[in-house]
N, C-alpha and C. Protein backbone atom coordinates (compact mmCIF):
# COMPACT_ATOMS: atom_id res chain seq x y z
N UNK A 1 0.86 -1.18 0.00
CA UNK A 1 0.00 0.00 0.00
C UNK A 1 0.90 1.24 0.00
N UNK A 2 0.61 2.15 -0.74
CA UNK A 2 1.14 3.33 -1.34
C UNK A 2 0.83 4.52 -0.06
N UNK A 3 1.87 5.24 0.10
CA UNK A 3 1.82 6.30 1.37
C UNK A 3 0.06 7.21 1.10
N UNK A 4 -0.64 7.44 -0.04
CA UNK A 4 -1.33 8.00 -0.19
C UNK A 4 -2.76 7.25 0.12
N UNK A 5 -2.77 5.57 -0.56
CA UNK A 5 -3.50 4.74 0.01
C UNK A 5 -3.88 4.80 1.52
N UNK A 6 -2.37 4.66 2.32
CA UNK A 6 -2.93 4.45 3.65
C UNK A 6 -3.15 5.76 4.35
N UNK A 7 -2.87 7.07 3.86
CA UNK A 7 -3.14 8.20 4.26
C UNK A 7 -4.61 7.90 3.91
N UNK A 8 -5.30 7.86 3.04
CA UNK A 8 -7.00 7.56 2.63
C UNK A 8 -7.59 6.29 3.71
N UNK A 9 -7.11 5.22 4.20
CA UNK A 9 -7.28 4.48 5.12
C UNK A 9 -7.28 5.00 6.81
N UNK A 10 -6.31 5.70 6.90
CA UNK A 10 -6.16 6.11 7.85
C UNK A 10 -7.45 7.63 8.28
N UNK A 11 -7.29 8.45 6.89
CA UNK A 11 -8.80 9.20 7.24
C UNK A 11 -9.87 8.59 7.48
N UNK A 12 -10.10 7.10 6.86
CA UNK A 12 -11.43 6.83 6.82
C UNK A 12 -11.84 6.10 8.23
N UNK A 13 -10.69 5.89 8.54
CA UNK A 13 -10.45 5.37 10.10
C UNK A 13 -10.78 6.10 11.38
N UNK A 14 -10.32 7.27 11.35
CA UNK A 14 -10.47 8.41 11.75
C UNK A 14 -12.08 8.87 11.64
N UNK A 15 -12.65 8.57 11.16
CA UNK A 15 -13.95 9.11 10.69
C UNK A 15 -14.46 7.88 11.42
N UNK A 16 -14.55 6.59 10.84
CA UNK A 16 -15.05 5.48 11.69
C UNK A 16 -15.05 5.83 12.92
N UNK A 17 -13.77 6.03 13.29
CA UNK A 17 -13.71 6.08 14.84
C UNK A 17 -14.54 7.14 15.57
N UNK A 18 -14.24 8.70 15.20
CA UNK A 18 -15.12 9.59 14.96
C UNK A 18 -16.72 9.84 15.67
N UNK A 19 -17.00 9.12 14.10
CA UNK A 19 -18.78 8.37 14.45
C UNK A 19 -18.86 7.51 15.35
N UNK A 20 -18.23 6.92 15.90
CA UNK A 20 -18.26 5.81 16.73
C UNK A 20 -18.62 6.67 18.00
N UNK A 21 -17.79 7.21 18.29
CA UNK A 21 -17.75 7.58 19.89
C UNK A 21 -18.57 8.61 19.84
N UNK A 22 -18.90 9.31 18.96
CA UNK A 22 -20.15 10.38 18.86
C UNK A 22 -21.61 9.27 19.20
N UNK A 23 -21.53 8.61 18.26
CA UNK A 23 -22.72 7.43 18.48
C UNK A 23 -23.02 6.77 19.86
N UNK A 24 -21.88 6.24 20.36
CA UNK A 24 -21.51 5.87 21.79
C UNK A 24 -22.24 6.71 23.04
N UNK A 25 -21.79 7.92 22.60
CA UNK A 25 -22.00 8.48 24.28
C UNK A 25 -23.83 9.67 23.66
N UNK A 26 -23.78 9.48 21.89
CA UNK A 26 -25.12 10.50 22.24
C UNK A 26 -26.34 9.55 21.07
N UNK A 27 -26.13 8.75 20.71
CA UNK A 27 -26.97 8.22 19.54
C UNK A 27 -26.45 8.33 18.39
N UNK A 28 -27.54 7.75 17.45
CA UNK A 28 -27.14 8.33 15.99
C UNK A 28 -28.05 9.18 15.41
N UNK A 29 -29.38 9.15 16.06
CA UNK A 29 -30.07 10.50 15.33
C UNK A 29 -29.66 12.04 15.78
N UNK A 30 -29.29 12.12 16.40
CA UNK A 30 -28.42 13.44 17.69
C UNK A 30 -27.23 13.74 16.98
N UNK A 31 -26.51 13.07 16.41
CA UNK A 31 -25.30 13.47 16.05
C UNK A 31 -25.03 13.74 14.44
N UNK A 32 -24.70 15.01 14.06
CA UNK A 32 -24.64 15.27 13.10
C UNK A 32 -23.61 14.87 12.20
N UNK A 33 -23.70 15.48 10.95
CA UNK A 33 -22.17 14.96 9.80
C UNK A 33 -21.20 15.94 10.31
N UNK A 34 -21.72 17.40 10.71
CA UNK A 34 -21.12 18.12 11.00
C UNK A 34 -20.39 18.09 12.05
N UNK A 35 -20.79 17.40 13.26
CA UNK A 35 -20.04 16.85 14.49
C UNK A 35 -19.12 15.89 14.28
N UNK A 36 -19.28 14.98 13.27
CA UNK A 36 -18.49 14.00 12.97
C UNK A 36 -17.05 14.63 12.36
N UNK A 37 -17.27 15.17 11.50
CA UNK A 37 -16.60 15.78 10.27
C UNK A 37 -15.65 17.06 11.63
N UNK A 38 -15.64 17.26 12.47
CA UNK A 38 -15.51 18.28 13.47
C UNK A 38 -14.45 17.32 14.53
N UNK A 39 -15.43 16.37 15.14
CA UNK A 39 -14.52 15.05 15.94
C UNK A 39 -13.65 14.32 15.07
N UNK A 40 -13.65 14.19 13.55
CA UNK A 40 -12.57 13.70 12.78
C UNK A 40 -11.29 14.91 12.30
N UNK A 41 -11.47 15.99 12.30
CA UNK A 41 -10.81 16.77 11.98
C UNK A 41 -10.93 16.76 10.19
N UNK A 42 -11.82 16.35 9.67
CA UNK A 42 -12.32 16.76 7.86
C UNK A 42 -12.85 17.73 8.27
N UNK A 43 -13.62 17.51 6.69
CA UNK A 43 -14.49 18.75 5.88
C UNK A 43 -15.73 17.60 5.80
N UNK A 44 -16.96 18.35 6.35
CA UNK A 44 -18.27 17.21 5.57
C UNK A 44 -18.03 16.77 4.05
N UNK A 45 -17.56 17.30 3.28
CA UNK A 45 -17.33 16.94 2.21
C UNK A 45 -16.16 15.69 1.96
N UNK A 46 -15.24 15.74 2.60
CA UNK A 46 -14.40 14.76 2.77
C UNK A 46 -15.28 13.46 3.10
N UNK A 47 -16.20 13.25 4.19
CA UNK A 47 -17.13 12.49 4.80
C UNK A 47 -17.70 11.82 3.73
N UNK A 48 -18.46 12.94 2.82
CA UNK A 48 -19.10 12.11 1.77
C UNK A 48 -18.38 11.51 0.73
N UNK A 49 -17.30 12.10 0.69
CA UNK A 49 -16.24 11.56 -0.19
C UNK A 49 -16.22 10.09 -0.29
N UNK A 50 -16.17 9.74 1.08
CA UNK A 50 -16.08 8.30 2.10
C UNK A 50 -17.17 7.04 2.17
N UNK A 51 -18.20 8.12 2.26
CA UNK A 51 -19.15 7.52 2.57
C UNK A 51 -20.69 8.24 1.71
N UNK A 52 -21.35 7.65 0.49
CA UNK A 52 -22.20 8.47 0.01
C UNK A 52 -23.88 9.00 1.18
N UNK A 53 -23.88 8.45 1.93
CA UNK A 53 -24.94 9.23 3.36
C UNK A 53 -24.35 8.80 5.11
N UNK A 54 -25.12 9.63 5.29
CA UNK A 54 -25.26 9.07 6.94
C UNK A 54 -25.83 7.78 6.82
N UNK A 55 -26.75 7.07 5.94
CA UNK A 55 -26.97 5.76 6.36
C UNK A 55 -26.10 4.84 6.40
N UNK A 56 -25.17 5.21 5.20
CA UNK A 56 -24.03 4.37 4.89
C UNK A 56 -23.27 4.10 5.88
N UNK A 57 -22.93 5.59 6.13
CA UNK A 57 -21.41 6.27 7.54
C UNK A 57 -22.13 5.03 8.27
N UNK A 58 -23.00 5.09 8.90
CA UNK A 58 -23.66 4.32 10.02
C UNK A 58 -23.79 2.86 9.85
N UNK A 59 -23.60 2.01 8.97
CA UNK A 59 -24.03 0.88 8.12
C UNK A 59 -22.20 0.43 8.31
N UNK A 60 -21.21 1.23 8.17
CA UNK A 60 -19.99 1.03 8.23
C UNK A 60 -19.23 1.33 9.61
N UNK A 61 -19.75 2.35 10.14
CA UNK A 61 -19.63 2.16 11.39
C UNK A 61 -19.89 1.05 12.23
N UNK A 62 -21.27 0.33 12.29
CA UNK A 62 -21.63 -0.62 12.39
C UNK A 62 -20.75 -1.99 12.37
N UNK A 63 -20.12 -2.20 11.13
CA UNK A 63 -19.10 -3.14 10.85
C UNK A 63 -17.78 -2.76 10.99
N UNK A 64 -17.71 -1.45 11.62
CA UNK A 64 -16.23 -1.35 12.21
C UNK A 64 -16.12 -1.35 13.60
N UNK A 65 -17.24 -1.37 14.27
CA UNK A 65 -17.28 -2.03 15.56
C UNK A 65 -16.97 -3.31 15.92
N UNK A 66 -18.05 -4.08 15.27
CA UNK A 66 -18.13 -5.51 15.33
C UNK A 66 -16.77 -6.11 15.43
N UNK A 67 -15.76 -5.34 13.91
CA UNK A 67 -14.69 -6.15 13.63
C UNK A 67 -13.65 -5.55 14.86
N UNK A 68 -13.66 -4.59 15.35
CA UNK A 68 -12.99 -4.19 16.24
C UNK A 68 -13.49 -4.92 17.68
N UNK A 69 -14.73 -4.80 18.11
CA UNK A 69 -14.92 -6.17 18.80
C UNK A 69 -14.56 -7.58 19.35
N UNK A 70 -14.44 -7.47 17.61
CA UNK A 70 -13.99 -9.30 17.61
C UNK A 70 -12.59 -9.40 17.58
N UNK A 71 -11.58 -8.16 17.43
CA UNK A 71 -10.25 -8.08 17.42
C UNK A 71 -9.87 -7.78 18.84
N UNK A 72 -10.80 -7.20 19.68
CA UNK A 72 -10.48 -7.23 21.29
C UNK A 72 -10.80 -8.99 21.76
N UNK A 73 -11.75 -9.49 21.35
CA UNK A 73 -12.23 -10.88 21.89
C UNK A 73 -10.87 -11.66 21.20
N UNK A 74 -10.64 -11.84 19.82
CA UNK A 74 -9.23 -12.22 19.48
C UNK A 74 -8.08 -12.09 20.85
N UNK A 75 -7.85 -11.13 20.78
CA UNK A 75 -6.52 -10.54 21.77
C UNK A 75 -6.54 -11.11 22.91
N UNK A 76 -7.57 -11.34 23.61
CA UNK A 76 -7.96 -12.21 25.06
C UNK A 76 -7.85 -13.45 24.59
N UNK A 77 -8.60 -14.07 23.74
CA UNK A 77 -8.65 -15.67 23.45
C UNK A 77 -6.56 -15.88 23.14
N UNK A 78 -5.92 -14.99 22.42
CA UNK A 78 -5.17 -15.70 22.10
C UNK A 78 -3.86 -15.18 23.12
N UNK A 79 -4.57 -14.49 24.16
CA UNK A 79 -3.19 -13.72 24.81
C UNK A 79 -2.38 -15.38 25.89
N UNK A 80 -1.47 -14.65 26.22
CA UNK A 80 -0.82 -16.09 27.10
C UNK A 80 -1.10 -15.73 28.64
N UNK A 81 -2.09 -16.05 28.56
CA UNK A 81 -2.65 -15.50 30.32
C UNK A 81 -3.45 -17.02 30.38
N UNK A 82 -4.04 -17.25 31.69
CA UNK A 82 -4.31 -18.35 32.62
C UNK A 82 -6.28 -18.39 32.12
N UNK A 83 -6.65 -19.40 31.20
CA UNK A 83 -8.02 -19.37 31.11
C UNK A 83 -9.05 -18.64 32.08
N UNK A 84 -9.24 -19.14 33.44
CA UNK A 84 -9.73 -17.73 34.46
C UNK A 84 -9.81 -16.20 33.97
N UNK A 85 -8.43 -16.05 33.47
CA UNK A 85 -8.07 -14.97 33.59
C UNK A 85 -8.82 -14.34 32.26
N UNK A 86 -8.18 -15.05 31.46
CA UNK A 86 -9.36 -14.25 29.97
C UNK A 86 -11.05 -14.69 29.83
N UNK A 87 -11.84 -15.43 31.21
CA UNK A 87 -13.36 -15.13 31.17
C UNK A 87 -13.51 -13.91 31.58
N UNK A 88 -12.19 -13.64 33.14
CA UNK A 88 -12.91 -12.52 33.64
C UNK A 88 -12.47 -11.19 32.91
N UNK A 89 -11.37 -11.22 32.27
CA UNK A 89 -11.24 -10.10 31.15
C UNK A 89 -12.78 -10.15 29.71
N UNK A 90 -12.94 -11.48 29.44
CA UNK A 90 -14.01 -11.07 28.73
C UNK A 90 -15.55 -10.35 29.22
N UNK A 91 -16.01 -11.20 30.63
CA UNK A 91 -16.83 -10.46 31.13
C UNK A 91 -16.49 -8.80 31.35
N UNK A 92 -15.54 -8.64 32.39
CA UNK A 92 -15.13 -7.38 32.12
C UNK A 92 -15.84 -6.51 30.73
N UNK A 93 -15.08 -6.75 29.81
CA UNK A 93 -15.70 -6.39 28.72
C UNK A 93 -16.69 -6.13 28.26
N UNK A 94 -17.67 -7.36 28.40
CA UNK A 94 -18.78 -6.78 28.67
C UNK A 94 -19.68 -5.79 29.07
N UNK A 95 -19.21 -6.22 30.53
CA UNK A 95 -20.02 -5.49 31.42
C UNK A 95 -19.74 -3.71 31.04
N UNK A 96 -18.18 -3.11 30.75
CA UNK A 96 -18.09 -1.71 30.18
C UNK A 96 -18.53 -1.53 29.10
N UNK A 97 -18.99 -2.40 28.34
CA UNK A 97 -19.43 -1.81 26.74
C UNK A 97 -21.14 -1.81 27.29
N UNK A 98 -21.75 -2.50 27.98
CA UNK A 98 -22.90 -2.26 28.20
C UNK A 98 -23.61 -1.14 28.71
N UNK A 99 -22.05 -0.48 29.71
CA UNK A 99 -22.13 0.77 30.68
C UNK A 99 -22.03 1.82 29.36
N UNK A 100 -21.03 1.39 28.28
CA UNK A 100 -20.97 2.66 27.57
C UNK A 100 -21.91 2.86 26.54
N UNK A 101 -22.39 2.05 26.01
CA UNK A 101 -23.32 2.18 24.53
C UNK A 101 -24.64 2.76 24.83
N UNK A 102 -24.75 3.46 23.66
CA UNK A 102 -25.96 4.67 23.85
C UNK A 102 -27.11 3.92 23.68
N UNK A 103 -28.29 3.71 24.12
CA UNK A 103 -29.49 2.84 24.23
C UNK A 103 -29.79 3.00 22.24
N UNK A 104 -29.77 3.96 21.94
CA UNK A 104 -30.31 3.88 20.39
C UNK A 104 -29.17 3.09 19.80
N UNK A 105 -27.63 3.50 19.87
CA UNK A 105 -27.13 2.90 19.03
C UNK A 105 -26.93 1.31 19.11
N UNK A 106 -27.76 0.75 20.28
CA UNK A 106 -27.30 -0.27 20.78
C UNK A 106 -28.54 -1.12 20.36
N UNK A 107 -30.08 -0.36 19.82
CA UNK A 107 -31.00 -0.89 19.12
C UNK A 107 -31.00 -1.18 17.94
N UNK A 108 -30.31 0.16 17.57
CA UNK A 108 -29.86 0.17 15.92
C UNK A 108 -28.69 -1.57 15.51
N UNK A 109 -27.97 -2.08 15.98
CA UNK A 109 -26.50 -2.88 16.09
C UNK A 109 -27.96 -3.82 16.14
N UNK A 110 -28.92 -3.93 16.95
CA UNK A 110 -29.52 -5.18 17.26
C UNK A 110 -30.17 -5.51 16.15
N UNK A 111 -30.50 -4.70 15.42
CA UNK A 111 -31.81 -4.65 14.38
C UNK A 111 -30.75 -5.42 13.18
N UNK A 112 -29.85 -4.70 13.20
CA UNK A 112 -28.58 -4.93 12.00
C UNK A 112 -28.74 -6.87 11.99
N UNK A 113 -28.47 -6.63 13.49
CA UNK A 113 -27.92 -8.51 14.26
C UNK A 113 -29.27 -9.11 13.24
N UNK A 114 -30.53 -8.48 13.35
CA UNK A 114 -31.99 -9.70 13.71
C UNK A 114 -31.89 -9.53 11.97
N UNK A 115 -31.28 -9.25 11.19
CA UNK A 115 -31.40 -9.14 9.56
C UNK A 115 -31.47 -10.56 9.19
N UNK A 116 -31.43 -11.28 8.63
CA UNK A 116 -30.79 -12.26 7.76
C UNK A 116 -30.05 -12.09 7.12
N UNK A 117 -28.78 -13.31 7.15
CA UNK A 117 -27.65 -12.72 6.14
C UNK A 117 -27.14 -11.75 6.58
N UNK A 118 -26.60 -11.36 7.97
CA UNK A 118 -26.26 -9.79 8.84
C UNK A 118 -24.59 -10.39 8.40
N UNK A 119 -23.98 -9.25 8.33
CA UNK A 119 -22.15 -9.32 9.00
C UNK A 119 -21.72 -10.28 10.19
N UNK A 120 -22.79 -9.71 11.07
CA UNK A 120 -22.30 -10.48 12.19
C UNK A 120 -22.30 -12.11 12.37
N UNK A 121 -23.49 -12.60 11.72
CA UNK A 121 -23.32 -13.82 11.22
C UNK A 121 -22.42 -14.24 10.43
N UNK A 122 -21.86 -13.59 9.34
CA UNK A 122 -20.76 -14.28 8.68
C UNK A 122 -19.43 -14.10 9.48
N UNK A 123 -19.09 -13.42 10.19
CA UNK A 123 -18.37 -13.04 10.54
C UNK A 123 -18.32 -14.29 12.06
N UNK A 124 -19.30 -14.33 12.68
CA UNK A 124 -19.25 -15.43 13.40
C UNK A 124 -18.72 -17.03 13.40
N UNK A 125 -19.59 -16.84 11.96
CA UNK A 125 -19.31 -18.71 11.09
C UNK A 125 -18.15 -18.69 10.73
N UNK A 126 -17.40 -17.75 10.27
CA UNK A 126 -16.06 -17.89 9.86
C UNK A 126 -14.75 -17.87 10.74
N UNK A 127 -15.34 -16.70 12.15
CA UNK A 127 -14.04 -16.49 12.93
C UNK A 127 -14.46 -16.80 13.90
N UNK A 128 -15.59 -16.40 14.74
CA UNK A 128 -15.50 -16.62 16.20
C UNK A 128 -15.93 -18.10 16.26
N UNK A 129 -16.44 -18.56 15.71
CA UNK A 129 -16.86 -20.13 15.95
C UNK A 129 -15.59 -20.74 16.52
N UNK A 130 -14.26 -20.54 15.45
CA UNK A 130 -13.01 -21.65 15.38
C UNK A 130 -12.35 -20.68 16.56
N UNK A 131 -12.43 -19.58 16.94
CA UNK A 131 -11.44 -19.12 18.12
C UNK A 131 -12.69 -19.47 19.40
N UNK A 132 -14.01 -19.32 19.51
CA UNK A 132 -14.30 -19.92 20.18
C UNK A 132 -14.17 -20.92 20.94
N UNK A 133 -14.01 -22.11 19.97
CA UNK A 133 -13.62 -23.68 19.94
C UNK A 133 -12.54 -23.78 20.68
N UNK A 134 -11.25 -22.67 20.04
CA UNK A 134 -10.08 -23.01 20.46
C UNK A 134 -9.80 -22.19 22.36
N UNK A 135 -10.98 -21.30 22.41
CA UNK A 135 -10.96 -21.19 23.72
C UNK A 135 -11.57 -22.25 24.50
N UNK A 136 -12.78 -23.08 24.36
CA UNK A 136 -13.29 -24.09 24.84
C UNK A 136 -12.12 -25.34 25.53
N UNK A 137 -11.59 -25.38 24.01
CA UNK A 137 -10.69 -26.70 24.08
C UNK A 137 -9.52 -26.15 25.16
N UNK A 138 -8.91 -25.19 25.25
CA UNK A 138 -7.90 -24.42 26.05
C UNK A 138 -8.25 -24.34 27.60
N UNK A 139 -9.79 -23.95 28.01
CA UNK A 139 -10.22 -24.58 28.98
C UNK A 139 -10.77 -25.55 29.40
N UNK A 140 -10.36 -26.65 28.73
CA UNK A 140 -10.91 -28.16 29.17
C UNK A 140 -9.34 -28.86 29.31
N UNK A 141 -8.78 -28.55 28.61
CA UNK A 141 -6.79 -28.97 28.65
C UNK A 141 -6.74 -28.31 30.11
N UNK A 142 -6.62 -26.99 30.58
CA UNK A 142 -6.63 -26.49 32.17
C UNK A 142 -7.43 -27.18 33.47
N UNK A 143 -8.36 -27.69 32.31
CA UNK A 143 -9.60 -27.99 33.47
C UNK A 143 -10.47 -27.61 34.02
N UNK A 144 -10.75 -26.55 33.50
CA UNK A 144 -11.59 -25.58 33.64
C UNK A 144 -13.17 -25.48 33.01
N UNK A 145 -13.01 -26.04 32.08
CA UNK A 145 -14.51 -26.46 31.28
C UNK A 145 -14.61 -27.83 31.33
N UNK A 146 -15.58 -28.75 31.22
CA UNK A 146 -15.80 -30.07 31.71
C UNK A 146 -15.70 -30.76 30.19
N UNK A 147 -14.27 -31.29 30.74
CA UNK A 147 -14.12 -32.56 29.13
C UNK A 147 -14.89 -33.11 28.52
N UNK A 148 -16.31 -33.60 29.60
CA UNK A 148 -17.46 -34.25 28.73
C UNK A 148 -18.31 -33.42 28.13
N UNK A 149 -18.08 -32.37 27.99
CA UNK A 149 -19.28 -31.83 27.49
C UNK A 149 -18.52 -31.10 25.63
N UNK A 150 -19.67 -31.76 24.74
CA UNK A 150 -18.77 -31.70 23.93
C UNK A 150 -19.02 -29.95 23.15
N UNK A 151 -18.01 -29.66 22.34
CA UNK A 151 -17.72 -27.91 22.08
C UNK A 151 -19.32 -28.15 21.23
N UNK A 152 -19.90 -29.30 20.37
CA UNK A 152 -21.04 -28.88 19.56
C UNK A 152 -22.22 -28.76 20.62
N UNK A 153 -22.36 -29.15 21.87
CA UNK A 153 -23.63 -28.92 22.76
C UNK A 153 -23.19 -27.57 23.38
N UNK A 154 -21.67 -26.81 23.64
CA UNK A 154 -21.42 -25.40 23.68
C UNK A 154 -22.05 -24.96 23.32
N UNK A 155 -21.45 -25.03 22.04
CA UNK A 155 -21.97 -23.90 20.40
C UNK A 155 -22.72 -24.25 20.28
N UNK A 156 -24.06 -24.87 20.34
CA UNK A 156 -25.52 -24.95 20.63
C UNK A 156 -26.17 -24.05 21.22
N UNK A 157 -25.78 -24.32 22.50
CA UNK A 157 -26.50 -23.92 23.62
C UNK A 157 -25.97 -21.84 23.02
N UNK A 158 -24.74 -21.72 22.72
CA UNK A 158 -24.46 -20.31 22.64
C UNK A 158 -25.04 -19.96 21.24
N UNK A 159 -25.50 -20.64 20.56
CA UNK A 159 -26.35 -20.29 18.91
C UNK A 159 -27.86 -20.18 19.23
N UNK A 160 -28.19 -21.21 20.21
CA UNK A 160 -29.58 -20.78 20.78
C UNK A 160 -30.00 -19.35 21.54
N UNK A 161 -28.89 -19.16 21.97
CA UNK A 161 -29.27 -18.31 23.02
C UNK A 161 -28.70 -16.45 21.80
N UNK A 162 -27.75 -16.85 21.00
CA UNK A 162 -28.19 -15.91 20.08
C UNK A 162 -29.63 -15.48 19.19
N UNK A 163 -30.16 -16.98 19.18
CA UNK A 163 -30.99 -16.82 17.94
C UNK A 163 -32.34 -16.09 19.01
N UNK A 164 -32.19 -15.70 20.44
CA UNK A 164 -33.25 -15.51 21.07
C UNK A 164 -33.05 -14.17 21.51
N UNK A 165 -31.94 -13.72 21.21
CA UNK A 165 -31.87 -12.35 21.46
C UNK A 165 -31.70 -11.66 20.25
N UNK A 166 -32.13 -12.48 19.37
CA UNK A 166 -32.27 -11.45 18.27
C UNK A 166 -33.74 -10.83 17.45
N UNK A 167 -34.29 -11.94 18.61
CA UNK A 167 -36.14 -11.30 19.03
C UNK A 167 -35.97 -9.98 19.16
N UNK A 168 -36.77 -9.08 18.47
CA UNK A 168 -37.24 -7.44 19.20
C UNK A 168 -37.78 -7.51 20.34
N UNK A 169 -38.21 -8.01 21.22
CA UNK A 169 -38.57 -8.18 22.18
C UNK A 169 -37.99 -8.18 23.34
N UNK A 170 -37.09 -9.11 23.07
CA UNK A 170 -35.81 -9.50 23.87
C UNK A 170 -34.59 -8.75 23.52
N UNK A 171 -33.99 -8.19 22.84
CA UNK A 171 -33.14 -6.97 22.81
C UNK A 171 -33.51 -6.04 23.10
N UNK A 172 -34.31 -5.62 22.87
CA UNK A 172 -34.78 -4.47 23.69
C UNK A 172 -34.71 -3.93 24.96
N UNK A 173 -34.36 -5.24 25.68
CA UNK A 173 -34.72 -4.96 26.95
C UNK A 173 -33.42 -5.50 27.94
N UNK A 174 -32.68 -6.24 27.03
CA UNK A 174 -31.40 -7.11 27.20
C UNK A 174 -30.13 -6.34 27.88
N UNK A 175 -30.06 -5.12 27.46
CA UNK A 175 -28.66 -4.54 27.91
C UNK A 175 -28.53 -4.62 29.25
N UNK A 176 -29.15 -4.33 29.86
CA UNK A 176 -28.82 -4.00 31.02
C UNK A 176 -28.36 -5.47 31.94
N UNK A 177 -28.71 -6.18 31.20
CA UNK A 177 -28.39 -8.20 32.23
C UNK A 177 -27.37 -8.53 31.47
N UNK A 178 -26.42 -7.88 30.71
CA UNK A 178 -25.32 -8.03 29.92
C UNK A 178 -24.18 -8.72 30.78
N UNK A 179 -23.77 -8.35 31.60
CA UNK A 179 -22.50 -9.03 32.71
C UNK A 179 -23.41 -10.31 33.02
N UNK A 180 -24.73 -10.05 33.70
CA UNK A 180 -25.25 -11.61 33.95
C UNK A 180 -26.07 -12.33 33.29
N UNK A 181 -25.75 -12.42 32.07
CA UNK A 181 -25.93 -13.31 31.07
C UNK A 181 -24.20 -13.82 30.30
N UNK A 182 -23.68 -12.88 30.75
CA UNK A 182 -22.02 -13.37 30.30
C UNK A 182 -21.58 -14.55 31.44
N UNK A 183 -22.20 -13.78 32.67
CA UNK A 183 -21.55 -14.68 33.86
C UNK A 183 -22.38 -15.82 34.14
N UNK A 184 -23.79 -16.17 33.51
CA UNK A 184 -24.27 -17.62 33.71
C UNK A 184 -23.41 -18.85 32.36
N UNK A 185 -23.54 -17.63 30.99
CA UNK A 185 -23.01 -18.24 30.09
C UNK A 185 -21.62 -19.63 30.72
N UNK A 186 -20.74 -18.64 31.46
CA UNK A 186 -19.58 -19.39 31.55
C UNK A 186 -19.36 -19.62 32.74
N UNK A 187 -20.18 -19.46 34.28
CA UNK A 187 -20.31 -20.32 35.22
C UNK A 187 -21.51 -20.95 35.53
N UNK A 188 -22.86 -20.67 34.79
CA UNK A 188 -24.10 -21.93 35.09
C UNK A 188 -24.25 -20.70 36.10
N UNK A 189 -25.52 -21.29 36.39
CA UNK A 189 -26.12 -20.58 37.49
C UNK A 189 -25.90 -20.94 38.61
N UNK A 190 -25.16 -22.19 38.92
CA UNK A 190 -24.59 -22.36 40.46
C UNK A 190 -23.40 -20.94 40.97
N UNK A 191 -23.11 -20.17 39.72
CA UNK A 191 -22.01 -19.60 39.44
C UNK A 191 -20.68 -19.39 39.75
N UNK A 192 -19.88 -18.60 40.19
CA UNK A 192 -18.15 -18.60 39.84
C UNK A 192 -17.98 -19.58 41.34
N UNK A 193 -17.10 -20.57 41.26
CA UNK A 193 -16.28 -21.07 42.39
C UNK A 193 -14.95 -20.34 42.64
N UNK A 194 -14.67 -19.96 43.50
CA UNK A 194 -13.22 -19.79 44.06
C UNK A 194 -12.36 -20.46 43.86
């Protein structure tokens, strides 16, 4: 990639990021191009350059979360720390992105989720499934997850429990049990032993 390429990568990055944290702490109907274009240091025109609307900006924003997401969940699954140690860094996680996300933008991400054929689904089937797995298997080698139970009644039980929060019904109302639905996920409801 050519110094001018990643100078164009790097604005559009900048702008992602931008919208992001504008979105984060105020929505997305609240926040203008002009705020964006202001928190990125462009020109609105640059913006559109980028992106032909706000639906788009937002549609890409959207998938630069996710993948940034799944590049923090990466970093834990593959860091060299003690299985324990990367649930309670993932809960962690959780539990602050739940504290930080703006109730709209966090309806908007859900609606994206309940699509058919969403990003987040492909993006699941392809990556988090196999780093999943390889966290499963990593805590059953420690001892920590129960050898008999095999990774496809896991990834069951965690595909079911996606396919039920992607009810309008049930997202809607979901954020706030975010840490304790992370923390039954991976201690049962008898929950954490010492």
């Amino acid at each position: 990639m050519d110094g001018f390429q990643r100078r164009r990568e790097q604005k559009k990055r900048n702008i992602l990021e931008a919208a992001l944290t504008l979105f984060m702490e105020y929505g997305i109907q609240k926040v203008s191009i002009s705020e964006i274009a202001k928190k990125a240091n462009v020109s609105q025109v640059t913006i559109y350059n980028y992106f032909e609307s706000k639906h788009q900006l937002i549609h890409d924003v959207f998938i630069y979360y996710i993948e940034k997401s799944y590049t923090h969940f990466e970093k834990i699954v593959i860091a060299d720390i003690p299985f324990p140690e990367k649930i309670k860094q993932f809960i962690f996680s959780k539990k602050e992105t739940a504290k930080q996300i703006h109730e709209e933008l966090y309806q908007h991400l859900m609606k994206e989720y309940a699509q058919e054929g969403n990003y987040i689904e492909s993006l699941y089937a392809q990556k988090v499934i196999p780093l999943f797995t390889h966290l499963l298997n990593e805590g059953k080698e420690q001892g920590f997850v129960d050898p008999n139970l095999s990774n496809e009644a896991i990834l069951f039980y965690v595909k079911m429990m996606s396919d039920y929060i992607q009810r309008e019904e049930v997202y809607q109302s979901i954020l706030p049990m975010t840490e304790d639905i992370t923390n039954i996920l991976f201690y049962g409801i008898v929950g954490k032993k010492d």
